[in-house]
PDB file of N, CA and C in Angstrom:
ATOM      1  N   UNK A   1       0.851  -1.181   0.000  1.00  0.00           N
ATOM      2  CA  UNK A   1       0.000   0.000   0.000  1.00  0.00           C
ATOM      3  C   UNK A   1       0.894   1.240   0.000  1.00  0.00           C
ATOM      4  N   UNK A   2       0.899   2.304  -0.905  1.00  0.00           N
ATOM      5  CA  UNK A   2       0.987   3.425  -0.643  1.00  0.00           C
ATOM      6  C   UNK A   2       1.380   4.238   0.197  1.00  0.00           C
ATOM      7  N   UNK A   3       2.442   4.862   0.508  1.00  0.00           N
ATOM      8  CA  UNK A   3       1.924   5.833   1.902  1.00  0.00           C
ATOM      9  C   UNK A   3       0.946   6.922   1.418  1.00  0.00           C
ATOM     10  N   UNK A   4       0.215   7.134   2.650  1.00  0.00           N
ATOM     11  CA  UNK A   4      -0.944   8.549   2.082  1.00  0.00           C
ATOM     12  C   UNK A   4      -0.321   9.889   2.102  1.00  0.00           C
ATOM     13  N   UNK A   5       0.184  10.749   2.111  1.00  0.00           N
ATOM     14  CA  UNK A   5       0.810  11.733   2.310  1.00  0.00           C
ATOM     15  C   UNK A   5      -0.542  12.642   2.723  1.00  0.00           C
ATOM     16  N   UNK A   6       0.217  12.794   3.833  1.00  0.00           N
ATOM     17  CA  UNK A   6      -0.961  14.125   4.329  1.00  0.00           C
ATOM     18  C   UNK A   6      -0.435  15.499   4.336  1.00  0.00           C
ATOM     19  N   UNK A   7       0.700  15.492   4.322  1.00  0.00           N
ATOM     20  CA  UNK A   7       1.528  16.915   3.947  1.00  0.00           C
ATOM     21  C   UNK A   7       0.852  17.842   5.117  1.00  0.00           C
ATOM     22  N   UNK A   8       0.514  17.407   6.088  1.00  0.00           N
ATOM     23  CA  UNK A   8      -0.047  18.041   7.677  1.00  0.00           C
ATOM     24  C   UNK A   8       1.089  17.439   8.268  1.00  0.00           C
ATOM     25  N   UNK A   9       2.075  18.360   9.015  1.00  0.00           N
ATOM     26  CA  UNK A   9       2.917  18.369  10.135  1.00  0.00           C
ATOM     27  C   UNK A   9       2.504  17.817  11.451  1.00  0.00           C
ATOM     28  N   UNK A  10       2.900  16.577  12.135  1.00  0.00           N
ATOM     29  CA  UNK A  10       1.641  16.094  13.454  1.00  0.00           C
ATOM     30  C   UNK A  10       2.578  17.265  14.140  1.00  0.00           C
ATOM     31  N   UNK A  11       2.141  18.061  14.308  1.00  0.00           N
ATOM     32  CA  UNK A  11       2.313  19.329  15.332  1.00  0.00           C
ATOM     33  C   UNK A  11       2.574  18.740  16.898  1.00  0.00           C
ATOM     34  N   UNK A  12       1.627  18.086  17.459  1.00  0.00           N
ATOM     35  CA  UNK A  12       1.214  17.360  18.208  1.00  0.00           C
ATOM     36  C   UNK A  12       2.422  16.525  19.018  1.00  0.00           C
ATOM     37  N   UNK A  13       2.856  15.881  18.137  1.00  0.00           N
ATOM     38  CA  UNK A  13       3.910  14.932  17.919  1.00  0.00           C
ATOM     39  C   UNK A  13       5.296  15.640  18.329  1.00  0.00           C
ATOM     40  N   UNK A  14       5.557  16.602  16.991  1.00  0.00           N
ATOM     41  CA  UNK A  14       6.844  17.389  17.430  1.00  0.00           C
ATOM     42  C   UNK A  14       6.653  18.333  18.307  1.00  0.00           C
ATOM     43  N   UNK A  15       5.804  18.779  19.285  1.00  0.00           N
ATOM     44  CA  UNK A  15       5.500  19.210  20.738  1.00  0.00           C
ATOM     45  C   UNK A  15       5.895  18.278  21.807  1.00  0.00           C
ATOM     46  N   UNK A  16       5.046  17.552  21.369  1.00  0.00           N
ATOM     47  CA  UNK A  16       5.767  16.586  22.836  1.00  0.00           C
ATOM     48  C   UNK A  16       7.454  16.012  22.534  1.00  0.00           C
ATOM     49  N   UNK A  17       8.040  15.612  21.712  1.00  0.00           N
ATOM     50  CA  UNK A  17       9.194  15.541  21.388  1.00  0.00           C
ATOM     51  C   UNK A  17      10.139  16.308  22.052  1.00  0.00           C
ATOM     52  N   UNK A  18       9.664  17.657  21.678  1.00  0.00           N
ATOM     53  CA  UNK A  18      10.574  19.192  22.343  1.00  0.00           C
ATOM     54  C   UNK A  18      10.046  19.102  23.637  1.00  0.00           C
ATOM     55  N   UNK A  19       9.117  18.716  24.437  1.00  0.00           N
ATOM     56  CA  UNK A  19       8.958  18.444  25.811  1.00  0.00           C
ATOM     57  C   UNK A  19       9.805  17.670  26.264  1.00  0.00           C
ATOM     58  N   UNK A  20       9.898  16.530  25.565  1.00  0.00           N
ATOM     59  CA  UNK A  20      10.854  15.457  26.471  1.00  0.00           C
ATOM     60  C   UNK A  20      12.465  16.213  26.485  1.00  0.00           C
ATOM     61  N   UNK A  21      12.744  16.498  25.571  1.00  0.00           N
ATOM     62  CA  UNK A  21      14.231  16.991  25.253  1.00  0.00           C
ATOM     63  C   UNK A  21      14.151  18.054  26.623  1.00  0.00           C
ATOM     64  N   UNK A  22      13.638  18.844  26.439  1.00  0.00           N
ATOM     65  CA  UNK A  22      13.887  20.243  27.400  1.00  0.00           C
ATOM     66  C   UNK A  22      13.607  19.181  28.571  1.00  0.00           C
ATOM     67  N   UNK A  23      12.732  18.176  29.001  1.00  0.00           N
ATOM     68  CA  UNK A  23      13.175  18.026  30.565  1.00  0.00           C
ATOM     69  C   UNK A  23      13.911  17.354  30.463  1.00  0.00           C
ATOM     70  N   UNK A  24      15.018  16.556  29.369  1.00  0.00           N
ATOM     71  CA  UNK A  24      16.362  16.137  30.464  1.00  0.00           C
ATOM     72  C   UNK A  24      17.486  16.963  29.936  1.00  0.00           C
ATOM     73  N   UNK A  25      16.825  18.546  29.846  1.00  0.00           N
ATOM     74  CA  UNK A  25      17.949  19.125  29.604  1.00  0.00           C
ATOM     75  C   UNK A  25      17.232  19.893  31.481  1.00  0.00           C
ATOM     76  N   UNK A  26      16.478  20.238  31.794  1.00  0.00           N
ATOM     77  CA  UNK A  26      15.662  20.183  33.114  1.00  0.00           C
ATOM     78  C   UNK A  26      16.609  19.411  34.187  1.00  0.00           C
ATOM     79  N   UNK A  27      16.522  18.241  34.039  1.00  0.00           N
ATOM     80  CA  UNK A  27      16.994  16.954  35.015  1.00  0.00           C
ATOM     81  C   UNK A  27      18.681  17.429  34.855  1.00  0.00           C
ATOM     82  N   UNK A  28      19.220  17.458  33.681  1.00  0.00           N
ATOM     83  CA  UNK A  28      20.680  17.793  34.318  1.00  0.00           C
ATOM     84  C   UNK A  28      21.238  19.367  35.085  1.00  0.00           C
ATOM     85  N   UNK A  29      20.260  20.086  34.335  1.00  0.00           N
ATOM     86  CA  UNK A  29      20.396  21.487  34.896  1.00  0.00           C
ATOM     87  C   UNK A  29      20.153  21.460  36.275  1.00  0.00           C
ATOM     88  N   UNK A  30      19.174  21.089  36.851  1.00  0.00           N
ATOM     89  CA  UNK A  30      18.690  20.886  37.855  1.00  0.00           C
ATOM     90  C   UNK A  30      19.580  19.955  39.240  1.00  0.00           C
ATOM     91  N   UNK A  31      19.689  19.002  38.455  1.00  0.00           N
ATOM     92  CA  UNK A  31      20.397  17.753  39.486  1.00  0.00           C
ATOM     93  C   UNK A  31      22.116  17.510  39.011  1.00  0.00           C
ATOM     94  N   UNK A  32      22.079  18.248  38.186  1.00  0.00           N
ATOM     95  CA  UNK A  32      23.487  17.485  37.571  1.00  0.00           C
ATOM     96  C   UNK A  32      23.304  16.236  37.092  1.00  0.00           C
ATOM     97  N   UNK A  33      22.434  15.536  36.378  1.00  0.00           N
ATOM     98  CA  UNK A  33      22.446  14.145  36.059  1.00  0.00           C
ATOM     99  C   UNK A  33      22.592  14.302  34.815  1.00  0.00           C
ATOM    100  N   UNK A  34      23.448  13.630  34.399  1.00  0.00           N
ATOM    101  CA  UNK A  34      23.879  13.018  32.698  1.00  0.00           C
ATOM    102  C   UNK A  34      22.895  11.942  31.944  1.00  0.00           C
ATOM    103  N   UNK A  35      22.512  11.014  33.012  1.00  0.00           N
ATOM    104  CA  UNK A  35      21.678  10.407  32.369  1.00  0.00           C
ATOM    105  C   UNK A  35      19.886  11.046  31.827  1.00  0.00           C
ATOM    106  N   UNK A  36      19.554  11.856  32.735  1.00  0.00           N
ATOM    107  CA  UNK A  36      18.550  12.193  32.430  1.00  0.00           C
ATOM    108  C   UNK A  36      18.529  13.738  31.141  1.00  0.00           C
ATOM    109  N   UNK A  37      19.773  13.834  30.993  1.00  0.00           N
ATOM    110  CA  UNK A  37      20.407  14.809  29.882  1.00  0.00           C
ATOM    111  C   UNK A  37      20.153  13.644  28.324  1.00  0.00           C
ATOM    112  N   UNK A  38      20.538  12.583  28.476  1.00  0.00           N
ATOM    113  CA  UNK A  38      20.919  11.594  27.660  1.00  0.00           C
ATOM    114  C   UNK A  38      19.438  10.889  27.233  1.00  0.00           C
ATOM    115  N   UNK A  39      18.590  10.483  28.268  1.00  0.00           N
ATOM    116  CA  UNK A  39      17.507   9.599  27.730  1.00  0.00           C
ATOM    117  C   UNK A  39      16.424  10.828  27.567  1.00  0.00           C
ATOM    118  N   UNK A  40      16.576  12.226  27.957  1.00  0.00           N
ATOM    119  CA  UNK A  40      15.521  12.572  27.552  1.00  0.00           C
ATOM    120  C   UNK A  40      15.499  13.397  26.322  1.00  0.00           C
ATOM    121  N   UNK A  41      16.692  13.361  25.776  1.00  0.00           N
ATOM    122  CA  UNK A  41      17.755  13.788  24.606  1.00  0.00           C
ATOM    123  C   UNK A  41      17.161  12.867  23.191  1.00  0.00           C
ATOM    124  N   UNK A  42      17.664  11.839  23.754  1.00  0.00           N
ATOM    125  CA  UNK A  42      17.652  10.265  23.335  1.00  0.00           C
ATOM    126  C   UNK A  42      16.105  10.354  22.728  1.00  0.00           C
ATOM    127  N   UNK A  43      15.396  10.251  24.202  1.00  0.00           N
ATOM    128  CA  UNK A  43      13.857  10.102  23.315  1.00  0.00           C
ATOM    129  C   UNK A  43      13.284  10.789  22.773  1.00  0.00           C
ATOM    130  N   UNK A  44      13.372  12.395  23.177  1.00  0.00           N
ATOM    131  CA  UNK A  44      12.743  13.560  22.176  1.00  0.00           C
ATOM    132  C   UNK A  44      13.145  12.981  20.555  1.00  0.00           C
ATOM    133  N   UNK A  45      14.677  12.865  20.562  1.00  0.00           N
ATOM    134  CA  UNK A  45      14.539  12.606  18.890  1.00  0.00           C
ATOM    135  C   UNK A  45      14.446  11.536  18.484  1.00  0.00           C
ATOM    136  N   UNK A  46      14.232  10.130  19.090  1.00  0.00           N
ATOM    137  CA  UNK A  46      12.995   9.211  18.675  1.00  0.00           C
ATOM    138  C   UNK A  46      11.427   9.829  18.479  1.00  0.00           C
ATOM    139  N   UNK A  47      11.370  10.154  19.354  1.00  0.00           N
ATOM    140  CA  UNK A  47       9.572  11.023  18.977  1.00  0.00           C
ATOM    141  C   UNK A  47       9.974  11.981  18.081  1.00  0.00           C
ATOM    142  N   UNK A  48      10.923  12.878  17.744  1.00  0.00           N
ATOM    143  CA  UNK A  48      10.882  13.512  16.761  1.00  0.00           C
ATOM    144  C   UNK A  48      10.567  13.162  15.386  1.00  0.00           C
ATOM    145  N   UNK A  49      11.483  11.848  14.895  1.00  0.00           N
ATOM    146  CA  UNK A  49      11.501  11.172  13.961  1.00  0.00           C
ATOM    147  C   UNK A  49      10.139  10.529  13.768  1.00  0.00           C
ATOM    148  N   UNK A  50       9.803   9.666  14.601  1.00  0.00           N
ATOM    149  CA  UNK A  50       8.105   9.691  14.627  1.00  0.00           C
ATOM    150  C   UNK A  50       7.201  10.613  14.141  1.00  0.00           C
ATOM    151  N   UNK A  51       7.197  11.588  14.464  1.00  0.00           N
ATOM    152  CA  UNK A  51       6.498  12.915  14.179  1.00  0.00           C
ATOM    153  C   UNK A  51       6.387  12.851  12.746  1.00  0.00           C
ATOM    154  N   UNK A  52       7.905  12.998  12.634  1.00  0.00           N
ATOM    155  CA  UNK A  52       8.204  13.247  11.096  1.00  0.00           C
ATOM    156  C   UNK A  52       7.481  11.868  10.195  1.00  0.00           C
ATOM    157  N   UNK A  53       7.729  10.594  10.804  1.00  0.00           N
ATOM    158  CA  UNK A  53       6.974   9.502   9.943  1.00  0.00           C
ATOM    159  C   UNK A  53       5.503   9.968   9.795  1.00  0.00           C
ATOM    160  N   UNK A  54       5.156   9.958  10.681  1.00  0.00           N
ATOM    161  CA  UNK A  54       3.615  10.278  11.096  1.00  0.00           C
ATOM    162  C   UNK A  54       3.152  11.364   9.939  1.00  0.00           C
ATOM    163  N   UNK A  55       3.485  12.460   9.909  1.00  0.00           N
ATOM    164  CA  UNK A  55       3.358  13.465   9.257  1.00  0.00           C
ATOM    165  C   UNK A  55       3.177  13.340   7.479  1.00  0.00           C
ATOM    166  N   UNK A  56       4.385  12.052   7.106  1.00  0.00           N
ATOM    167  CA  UNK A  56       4.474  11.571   5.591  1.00  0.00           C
ATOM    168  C   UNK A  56       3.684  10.648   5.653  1.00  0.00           C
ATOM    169  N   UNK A  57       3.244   9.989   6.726  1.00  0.00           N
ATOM    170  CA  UNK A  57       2.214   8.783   6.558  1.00  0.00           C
ATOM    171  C   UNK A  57       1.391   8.690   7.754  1.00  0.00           C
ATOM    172  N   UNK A  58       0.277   8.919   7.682  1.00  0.00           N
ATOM    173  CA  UNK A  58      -0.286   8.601   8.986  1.00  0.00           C
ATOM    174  C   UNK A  58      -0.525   7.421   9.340  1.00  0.00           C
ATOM    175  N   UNK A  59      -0.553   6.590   8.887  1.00  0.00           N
ATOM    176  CA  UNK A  59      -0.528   5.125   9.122  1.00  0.00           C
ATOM    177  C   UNK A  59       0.828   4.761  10.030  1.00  0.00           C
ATOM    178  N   UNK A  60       1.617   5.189   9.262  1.00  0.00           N
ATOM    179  CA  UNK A  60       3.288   4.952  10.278  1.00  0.00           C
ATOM    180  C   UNK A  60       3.621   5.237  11.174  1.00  0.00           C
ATOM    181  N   UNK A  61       2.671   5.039  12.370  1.00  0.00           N
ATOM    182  CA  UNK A  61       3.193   5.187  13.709  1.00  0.00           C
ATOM    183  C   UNK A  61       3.515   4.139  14.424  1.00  0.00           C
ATOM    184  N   UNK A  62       4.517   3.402  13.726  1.00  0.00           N
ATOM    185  CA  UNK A  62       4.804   2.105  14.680  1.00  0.00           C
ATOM    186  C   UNK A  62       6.073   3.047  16.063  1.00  0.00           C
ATOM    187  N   UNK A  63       7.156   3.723  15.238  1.00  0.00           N
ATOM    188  CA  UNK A  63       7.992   4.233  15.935  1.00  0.00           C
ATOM    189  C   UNK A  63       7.697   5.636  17.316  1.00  0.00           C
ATOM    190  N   UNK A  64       6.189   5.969  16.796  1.00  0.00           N
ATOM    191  CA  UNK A  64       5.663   6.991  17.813  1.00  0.00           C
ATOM    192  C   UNK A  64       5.219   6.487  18.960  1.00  0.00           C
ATOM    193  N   UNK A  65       4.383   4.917  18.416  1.00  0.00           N
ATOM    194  CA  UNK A  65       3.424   4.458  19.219  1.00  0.00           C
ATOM    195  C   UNK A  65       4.650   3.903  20.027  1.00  0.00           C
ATOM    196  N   UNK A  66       5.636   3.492  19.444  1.00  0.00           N
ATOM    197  CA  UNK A  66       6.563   2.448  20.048  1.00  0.00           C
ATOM    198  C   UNK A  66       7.067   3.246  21.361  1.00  0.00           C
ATOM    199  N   UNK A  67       7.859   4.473  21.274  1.00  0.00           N
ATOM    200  CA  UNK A  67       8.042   5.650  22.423  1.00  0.00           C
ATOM    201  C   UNK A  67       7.309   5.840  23.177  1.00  0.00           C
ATOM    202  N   UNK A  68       6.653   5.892  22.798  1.00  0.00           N
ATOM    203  CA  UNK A  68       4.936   6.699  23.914  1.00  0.00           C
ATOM    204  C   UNK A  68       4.339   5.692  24.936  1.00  0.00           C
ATOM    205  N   UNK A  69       4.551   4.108  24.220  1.00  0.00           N
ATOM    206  CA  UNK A  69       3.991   3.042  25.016  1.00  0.00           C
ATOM    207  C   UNK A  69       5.433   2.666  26.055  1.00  0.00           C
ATOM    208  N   UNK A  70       6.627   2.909  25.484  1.00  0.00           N
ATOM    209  CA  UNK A  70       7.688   2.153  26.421  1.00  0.00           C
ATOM    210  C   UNK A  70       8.248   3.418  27.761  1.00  0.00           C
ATOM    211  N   UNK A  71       7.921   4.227  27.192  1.00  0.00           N
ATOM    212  CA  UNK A  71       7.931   5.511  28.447  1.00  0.00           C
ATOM    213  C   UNK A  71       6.821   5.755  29.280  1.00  0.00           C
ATOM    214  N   UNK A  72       5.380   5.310  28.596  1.00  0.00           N
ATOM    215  CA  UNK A  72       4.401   5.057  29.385  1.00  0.00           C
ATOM    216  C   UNK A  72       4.948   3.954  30.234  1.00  0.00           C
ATOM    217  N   UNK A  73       5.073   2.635  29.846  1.00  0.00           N
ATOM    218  CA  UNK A  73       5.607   1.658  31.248  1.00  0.00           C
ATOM    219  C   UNK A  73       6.669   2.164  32.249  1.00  0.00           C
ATOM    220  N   UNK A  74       7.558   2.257  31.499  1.00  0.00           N
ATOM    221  CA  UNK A  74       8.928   2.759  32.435  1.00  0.00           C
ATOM    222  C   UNK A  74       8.545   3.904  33.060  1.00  0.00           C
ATOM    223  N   UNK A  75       8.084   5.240  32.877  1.00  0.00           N
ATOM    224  CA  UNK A  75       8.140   6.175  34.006  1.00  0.00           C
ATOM    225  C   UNK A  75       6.880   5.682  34.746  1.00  0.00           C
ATOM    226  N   UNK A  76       5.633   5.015  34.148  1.00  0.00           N
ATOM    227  CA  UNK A  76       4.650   4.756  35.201  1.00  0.00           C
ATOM    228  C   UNK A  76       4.962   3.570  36.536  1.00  0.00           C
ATOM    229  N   UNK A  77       5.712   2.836  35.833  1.00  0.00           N
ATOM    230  CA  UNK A  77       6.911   2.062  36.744  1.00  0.00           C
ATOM    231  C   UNK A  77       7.535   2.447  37.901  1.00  0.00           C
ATOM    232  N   UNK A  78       8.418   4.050  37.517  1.00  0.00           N
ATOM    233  CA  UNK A  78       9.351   5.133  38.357  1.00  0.00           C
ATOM    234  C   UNK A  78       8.074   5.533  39.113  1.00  0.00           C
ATOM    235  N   UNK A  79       7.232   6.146  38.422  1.00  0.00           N
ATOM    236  CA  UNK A  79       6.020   7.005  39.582  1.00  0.00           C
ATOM    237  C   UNK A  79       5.694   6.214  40.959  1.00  0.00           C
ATOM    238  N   UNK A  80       5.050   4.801  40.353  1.00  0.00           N
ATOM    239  CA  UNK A  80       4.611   3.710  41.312  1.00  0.00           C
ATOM    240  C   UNK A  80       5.144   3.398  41.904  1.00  0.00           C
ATOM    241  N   UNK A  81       6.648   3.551  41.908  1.00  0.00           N
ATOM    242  CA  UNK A  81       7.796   2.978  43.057  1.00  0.00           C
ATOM    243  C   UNK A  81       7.996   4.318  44.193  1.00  0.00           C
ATOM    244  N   UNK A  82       7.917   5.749  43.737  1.00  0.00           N
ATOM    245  CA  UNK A  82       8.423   7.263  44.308  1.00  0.00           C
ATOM    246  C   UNK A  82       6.596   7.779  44.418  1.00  0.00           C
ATOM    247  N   UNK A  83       6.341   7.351  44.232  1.00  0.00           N
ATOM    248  CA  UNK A  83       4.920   8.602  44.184  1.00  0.00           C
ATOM    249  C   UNK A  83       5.385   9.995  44.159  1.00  0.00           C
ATOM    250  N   UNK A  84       6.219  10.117  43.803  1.00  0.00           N
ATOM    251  CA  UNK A  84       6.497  11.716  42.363  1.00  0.00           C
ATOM    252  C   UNK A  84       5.834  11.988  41.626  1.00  0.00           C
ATOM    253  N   UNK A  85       5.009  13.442  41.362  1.00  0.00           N
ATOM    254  CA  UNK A  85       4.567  13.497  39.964  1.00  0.00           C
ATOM    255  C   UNK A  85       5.550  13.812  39.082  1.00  0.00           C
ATOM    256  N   UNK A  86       6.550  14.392  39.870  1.00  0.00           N
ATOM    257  CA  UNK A  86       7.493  15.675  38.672  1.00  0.00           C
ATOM    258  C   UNK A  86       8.751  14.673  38.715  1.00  0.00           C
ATOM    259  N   UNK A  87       9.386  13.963  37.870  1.00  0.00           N
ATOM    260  CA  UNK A  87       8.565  14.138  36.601  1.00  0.00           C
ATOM    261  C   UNK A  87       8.085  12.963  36.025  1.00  0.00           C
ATOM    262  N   UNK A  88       8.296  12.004  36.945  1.00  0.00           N
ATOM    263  CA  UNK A  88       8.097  10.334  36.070  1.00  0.00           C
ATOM    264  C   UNK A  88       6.870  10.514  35.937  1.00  0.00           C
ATOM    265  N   UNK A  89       5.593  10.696  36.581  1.00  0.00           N
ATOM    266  CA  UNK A  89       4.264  10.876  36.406  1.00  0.00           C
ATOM    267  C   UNK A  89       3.723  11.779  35.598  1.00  0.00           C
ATOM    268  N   UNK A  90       4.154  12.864  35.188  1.00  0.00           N
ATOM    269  CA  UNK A  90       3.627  13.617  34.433  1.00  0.00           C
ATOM    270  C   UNK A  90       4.325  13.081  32.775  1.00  0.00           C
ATOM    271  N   UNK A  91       5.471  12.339  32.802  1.00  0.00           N
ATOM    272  CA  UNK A  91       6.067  11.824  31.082  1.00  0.00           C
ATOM    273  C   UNK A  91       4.541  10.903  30.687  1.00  0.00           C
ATOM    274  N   UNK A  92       4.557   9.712  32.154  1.00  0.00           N
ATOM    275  CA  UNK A  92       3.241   8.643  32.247  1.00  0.00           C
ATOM    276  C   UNK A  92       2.833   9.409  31.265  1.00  0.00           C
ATOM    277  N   UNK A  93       2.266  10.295  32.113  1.00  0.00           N
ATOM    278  CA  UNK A  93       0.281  10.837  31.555  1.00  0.00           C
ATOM    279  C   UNK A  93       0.780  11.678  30.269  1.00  0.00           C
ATOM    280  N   UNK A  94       1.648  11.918  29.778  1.00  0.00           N
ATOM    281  CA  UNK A  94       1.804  12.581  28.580  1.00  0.00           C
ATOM    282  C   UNK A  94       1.822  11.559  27.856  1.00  0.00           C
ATOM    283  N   UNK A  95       2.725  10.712  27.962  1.00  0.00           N
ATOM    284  CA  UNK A  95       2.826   9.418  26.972  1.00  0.00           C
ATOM    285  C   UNK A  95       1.951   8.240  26.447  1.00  0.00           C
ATOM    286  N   UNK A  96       1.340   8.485  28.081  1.00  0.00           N
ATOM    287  CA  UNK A  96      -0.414   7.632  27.677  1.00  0.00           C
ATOM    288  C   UNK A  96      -1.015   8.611  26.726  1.00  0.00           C
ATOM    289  N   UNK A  97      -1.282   9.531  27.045  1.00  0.00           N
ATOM    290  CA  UNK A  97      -2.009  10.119  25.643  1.00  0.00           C
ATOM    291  C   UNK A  97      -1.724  10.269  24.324  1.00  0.00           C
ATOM    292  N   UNK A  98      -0.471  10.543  24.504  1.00  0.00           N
ATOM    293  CA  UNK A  98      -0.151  10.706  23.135  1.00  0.00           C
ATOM    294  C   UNK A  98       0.149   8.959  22.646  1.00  0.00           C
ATOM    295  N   UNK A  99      -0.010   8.227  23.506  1.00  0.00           N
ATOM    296  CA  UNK A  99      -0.492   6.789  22.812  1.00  0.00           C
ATOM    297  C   UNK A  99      -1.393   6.450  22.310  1.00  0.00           C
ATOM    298  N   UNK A 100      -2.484   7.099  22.791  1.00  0.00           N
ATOM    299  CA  UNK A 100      -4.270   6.975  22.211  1.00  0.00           C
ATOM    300  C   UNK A 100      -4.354   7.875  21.474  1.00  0.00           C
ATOM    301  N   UNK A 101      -3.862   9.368  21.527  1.00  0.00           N
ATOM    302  CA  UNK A 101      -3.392   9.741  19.722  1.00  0.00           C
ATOM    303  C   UNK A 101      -2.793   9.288  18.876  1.00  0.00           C
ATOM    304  N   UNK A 102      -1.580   8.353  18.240  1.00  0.00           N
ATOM    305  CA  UNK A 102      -1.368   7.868  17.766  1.00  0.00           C
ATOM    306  C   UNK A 102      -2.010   6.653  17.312  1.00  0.00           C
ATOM    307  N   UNK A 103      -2.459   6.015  18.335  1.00  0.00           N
ATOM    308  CA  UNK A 103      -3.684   4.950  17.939  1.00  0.00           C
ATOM    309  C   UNK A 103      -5.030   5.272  17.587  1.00  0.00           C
ATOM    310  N   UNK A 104      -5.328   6.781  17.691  1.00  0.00           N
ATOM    311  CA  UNK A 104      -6.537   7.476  16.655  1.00  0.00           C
ATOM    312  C   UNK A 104      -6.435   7.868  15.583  1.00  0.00           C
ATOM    313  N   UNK A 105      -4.903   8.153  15.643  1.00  0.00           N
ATOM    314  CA  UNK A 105      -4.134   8.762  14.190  1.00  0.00           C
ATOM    315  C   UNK A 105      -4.669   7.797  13.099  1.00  0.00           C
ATOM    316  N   UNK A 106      -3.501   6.410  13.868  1.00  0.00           N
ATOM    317  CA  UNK A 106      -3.988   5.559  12.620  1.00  0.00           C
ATOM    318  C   UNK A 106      -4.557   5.099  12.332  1.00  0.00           C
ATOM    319  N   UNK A 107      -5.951   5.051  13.251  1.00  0.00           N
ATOM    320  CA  UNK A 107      -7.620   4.190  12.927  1.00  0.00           C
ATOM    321  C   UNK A 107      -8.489   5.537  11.903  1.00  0.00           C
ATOM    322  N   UNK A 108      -7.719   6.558  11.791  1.00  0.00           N
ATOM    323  CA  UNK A 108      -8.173   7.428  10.964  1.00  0.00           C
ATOM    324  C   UNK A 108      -9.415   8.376  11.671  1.00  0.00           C
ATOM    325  N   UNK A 109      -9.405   8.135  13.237  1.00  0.00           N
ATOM    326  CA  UNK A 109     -10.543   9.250  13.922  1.00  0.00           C
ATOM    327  C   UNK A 109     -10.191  10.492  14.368  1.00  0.00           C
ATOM    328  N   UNK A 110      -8.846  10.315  14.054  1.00  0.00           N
ATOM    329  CA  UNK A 110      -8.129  11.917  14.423  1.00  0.00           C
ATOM    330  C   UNK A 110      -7.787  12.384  12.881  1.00  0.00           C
ATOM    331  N   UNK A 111      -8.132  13.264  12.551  1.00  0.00           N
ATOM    332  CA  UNK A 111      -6.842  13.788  11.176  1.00  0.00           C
ATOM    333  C   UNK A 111      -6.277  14.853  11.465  1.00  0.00           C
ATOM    334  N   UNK A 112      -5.173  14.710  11.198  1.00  0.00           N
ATOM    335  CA  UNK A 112      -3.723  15.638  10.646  1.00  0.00           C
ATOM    336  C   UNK A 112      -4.303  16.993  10.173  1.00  0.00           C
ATOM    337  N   UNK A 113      -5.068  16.967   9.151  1.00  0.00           N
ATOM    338  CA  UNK A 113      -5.094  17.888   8.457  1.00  0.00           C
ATOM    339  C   UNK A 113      -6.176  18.762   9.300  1.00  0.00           C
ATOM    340  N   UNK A 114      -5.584  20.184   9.211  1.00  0.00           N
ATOM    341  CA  UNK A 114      -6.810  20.994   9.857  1.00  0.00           C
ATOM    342  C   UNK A 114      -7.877  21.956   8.801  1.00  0.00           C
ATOM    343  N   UNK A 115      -8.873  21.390   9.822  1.00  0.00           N
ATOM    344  CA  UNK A 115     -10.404  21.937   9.177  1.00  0.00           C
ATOM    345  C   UNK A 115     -10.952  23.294   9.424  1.00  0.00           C
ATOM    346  N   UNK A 116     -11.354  24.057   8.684  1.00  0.00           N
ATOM    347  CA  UNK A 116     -11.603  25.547   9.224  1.00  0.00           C
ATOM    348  C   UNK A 116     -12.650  25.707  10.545  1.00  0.00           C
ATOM    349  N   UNK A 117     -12.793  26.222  10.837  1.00  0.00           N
ATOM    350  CA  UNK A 117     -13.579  26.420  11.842  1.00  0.00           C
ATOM    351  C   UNK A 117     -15.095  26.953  11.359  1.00  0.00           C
TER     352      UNK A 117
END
């Protein structure tokens, strides 16, 4: 099959991307930690690249969905062990959602493209 080109930017997508990046640029500023400089580095531009699939194909969110679901486990993991919201709980609840966007993306109940008002 085809990719569909929607030539709509998931906006959406490369938002939360630049979220993750800025908090582990957050986490090292903050704490001095390298690692949280590194994985939240790391995953913004996995979700970036996502974005970008997403955007040429909306169907192609294996690599968005793939981020969104493995940071959903792992920080909901971190939360449940610290009862912290800031920040393992708040990646959770970002990442859960933007999991059920991506899985609306590609059942085709969300679209990309914007409609006038």
């Amino acid at each position: 099959m085809a990719p569909l080109a929607t030539n709509a930017p998931d906006y959406l997508g490369f938002g939360y991307a630049v979220l993750l990046a800025l908090g582990g640029l957050a986490g090292a500023a903050r704490k001095g930690s390298i690692v949280s400089l590194l994985m939240g580095v790391v995953s913004g531009a996995i979700a970036a690249h996502g974005a970008k699939r997403v955007s040429q194909d909306k169907h192609d969110v294996y690599v968005s969905l793939g981020i969104t679901t493995l940071l959903t486990l792992v920080m909901g993991y971190r939360f449940s062990r610290r009862w912290k919201f800031m920040p393992a709980g708040l990646v959770c609840v970002l990442s859960a959602a933007m999991s059920v966007y991506y899985t609306l993306v590609s059942s085709g109940r969300v679209s990309l493209e914007r409609t006038p008002l």
